[in-house]
N, C-alpha and C. Protein backbone atom coordinates (compact mmCIF):
# COMPACT_ATOMS: atom_id res chain seq x y z
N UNK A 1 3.23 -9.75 -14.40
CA UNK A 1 3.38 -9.99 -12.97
C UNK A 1 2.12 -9.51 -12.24
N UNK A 2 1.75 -10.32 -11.79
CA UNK A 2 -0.13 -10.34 -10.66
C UNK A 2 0.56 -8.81 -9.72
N UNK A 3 0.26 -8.17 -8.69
CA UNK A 3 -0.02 -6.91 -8.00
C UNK A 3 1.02 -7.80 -6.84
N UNK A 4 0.54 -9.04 -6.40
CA UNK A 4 1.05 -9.29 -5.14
C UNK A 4 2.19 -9.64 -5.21
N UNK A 5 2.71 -10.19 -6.38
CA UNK A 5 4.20 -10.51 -6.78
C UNK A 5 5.31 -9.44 -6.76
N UNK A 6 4.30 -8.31 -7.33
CA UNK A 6 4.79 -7.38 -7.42
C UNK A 6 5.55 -6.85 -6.11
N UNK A 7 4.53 -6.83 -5.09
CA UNK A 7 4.37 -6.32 -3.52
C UNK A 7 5.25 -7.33 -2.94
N UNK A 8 5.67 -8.76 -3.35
CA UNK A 8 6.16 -9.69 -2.52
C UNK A 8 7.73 -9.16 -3.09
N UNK A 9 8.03 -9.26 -3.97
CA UNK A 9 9.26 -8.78 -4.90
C UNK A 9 10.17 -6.92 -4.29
N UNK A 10 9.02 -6.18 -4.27
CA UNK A 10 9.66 -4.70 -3.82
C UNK A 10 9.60 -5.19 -1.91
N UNK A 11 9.06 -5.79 -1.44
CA UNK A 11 9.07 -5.86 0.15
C UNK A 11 10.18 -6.62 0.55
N UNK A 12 11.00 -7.70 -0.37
CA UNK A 12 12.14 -8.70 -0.51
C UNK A 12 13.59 -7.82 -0.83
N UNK A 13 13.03 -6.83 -1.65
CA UNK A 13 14.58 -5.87 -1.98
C UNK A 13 14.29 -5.34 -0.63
N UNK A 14 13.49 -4.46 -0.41
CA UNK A 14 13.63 -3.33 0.62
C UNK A 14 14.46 -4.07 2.07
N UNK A 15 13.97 -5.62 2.15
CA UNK A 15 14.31 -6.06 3.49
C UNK A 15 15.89 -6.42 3.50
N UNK A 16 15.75 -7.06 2.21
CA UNK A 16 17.36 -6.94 1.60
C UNK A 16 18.53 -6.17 2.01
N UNK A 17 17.79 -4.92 1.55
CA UNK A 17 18.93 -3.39 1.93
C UNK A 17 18.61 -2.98 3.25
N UNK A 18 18.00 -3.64 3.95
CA UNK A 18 17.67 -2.91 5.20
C UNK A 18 16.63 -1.94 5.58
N UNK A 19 15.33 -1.92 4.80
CA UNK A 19 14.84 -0.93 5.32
C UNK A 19 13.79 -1.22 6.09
N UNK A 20 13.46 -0.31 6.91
CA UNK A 20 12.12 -0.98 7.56
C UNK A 20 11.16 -0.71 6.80
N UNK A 21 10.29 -1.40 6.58
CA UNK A 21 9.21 -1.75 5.65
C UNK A 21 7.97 -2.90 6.39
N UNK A 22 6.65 -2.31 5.76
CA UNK A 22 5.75 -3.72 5.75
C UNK A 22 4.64 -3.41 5.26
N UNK A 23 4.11 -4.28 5.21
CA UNK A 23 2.57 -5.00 4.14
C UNK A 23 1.69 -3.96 4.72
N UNK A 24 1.03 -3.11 4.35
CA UNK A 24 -0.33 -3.44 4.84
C UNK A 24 -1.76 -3.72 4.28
N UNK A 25 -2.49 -4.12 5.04
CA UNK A 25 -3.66 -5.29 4.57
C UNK A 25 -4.97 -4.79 5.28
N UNK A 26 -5.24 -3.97 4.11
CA UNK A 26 -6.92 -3.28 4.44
C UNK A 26 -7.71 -3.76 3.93
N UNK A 27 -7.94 -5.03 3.38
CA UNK A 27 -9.44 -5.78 3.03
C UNK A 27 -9.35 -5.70 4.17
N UNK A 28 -11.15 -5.36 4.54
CA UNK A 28 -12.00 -5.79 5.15
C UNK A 28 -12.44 -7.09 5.23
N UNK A 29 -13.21 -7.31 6.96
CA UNK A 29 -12.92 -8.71 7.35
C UNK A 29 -14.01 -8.85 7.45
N UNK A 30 -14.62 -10.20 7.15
CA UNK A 30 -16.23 -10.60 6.49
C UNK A 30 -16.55 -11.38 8.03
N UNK A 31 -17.59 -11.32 8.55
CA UNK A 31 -18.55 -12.11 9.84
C UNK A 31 -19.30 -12.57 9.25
N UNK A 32 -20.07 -13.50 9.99
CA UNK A 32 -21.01 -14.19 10.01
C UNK A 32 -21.61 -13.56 11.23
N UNK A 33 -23.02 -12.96 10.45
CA UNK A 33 -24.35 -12.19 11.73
C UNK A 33 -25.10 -12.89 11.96
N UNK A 34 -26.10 -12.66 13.07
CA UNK A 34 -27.22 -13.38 13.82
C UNK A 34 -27.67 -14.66 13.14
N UNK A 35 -27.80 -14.01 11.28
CA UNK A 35 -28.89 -14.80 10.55
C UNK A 35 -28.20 -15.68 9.94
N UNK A 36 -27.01 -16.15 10.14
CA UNK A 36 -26.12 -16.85 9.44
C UNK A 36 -25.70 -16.14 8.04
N UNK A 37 -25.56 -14.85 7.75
CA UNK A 37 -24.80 -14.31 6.74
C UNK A 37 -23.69 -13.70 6.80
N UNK A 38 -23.10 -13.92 5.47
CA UNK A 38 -21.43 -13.02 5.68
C UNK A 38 -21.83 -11.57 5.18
N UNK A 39 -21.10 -10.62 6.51
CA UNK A 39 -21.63 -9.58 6.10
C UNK A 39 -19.81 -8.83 6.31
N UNK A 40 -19.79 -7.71 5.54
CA UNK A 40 -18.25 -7.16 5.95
C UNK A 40 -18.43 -6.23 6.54
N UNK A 41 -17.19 -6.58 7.19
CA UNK A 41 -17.40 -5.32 8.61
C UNK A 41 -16.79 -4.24 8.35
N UNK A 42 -17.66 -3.05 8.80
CA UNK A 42 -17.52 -1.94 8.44
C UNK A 42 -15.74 -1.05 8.85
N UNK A 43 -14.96 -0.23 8.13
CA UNK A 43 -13.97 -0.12 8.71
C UNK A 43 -14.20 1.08 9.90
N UNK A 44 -13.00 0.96 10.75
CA UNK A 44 -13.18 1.35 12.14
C UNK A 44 -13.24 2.71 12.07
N UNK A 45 -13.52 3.80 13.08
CA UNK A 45 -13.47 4.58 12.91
C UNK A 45 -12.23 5.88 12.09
N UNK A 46 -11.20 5.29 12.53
CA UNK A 46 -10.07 6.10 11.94
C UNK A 46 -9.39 5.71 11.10
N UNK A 47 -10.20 4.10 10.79
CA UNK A 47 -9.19 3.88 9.08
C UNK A 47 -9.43 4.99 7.86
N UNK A 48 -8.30 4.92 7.36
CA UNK A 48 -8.39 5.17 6.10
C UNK A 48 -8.61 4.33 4.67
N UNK A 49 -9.53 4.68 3.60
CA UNK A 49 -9.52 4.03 2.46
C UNK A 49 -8.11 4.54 1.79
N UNK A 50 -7.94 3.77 0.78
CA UNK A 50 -6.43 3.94 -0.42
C UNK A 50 -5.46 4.16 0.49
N UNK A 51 -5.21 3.33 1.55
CA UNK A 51 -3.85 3.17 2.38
C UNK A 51 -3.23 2.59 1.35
N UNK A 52 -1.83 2.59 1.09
CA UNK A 52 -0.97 2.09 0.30
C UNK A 52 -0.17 0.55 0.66
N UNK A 53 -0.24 -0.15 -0.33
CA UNK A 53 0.06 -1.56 0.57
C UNK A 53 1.32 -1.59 1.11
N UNK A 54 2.16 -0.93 0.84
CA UNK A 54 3.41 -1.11 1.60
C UNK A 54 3.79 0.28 2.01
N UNK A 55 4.51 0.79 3.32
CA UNK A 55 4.73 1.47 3.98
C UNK A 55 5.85 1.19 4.44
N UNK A 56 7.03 2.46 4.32
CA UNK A 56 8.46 2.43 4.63
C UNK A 56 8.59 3.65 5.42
N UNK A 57 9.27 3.55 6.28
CA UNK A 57 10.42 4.80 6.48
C UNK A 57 11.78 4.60 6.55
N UNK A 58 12.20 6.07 5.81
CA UNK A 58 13.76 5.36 5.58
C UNK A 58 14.36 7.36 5.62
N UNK A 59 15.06 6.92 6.18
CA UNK A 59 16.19 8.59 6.95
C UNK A 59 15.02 9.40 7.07
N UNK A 60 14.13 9.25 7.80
CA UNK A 60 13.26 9.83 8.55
C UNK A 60 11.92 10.12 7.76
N UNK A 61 11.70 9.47 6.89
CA UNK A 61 10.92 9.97 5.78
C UNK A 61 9.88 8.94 5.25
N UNK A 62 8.66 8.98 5.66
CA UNK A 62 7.57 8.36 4.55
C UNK A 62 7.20 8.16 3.48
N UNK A 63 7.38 6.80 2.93
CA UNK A 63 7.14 6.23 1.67
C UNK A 63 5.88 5.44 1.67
N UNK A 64 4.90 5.63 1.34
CA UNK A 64 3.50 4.90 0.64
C UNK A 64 4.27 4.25 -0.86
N UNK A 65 3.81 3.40 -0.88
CA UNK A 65 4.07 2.60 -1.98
C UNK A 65 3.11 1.36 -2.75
N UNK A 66 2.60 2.29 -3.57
CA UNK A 66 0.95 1.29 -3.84
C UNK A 66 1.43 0.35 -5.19
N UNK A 67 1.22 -0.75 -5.31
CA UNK A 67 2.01 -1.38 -6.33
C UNK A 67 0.56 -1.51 -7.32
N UNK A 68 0.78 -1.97 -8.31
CA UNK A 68 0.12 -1.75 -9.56
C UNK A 68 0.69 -2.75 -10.83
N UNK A 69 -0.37 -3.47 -11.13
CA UNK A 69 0.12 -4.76 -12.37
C UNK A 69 0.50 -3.26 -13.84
N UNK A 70 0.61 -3.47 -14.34
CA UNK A 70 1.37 -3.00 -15.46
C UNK A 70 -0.22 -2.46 -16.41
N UNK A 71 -0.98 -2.40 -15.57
CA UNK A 71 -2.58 -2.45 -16.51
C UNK A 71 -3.22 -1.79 -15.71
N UNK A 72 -2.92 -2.24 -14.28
CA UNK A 72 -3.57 -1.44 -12.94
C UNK A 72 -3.99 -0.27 -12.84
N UNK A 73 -5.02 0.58 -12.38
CA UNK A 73 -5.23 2.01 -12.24
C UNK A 73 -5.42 2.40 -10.50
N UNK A 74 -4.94 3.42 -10.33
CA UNK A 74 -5.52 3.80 -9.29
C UNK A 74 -6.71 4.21 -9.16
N UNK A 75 -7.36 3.04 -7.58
CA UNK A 75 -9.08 4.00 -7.03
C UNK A 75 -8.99 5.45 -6.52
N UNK A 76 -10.02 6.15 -6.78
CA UNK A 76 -9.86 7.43 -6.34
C UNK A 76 -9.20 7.71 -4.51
N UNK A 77 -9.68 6.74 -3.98
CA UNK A 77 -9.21 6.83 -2.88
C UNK A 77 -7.63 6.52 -3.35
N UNK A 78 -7.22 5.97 -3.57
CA UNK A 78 -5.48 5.86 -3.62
C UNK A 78 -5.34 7.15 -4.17
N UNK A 79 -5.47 8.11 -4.98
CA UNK A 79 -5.07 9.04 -5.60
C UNK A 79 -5.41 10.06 -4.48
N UNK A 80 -6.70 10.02 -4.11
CA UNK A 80 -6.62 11.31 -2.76
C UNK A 80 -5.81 10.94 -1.86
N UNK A 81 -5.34 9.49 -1.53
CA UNK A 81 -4.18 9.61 -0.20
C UNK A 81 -3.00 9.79 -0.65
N UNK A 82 -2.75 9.40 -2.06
CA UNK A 82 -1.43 10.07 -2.24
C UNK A 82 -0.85 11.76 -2.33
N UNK A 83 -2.44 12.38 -2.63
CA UNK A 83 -1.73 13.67 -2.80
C UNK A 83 -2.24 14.36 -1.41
N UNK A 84 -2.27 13.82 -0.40
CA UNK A 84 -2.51 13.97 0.92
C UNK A 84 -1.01 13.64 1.87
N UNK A 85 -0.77 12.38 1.00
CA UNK A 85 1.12 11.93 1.37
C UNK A 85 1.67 13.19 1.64
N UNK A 86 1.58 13.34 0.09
CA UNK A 86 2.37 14.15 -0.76
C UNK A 86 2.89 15.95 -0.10
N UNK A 87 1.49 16.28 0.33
CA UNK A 87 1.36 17.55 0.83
C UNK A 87 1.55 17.76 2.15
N UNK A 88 1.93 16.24 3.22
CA UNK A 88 2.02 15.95 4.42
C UNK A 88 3.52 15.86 4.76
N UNK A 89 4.27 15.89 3.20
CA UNK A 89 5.93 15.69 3.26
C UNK A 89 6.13 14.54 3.01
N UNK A 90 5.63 13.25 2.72
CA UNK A 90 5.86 12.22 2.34
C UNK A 90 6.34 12.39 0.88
N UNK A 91 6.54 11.06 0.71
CA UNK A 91 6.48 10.37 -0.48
C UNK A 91 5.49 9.30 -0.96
N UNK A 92 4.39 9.49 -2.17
CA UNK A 92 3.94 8.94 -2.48
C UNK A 92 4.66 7.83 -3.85
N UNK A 93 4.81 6.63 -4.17
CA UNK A 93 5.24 5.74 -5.66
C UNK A 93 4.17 4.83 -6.20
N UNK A 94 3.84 5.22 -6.84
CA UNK A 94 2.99 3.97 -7.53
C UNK A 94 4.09 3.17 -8.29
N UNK A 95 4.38 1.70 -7.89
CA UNK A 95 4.91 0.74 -8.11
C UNK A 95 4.43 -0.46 -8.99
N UNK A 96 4.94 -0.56 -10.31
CA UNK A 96 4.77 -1.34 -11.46
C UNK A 96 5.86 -2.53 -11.03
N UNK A 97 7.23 -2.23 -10.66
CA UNK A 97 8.35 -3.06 -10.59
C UNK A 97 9.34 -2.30 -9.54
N UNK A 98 10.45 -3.31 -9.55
CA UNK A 98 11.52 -2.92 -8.43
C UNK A 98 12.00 -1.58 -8.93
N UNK A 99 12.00 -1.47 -10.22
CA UNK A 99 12.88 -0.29 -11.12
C UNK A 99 12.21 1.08 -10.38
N UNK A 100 10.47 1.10 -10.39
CA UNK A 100 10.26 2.53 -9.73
C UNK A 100 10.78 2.42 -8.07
N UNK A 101 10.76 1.67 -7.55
CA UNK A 101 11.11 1.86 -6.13
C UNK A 101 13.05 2.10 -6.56
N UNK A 102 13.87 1.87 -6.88
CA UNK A 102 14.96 1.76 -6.79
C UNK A 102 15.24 3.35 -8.00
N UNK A 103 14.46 4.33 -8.62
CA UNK A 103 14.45 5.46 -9.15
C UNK A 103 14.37 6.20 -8.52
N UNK A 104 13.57 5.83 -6.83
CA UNK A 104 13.67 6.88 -5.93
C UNK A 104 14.94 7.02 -4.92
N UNK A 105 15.80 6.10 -5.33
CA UNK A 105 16.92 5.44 -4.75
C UNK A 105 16.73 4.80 -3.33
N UNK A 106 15.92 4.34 -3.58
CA UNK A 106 15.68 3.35 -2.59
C UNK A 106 16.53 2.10 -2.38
């Protein structure tokens, strides 16, 4: 299963059961400058790198949820925001399938 199937599949249960949930989508967005080149635009001041693609709260509580093909590794940035989650009171999951999201009883 490709990463996004993955992400399309755990965002379909979650909406399922009710939770609030959604995508998020940090590629960077490519322009065209003066000289006619695509250049990517730099992120804004207060983004963060290794945001997790999907983001829940559920009974008051933050879930990052970075999904991952079955081969996938985490970038260092995903690993420093998770144990940044982590130490913030969240919940960090790295997500292979529905099975790890639904282990946290989700």
């Amino acid at each position: 299963m490709s990463e996004s199937d993955i992400q399309a599949s755990i965002l379909d249960y979650l909406r399922l059961r009710g939770h609030f949930c959604f995508r998020v989508n940090q590629i960077p967005a490519t322009v065209i400058d003066k000289h006619g080149q695509r250049q990517f635009r730099a992120f804004g001041k207060y983004a963060m790198k290794g945001v997790p693609d999907i983001v829940l709260i559920h009974d008051g509580k933050f879930y990052g949820i970075e999904c991952k093909s079955e081969t996938g590794k985490l970038s260092e940035d995903q690993v420093a925001f998770g144990r940044r989650c982590v130490k913030a009171g969240g919940e960090y999951i790295v997500a292979r399938s529905i099975d790890d999201v639904q282990q946290k009883g989700l």
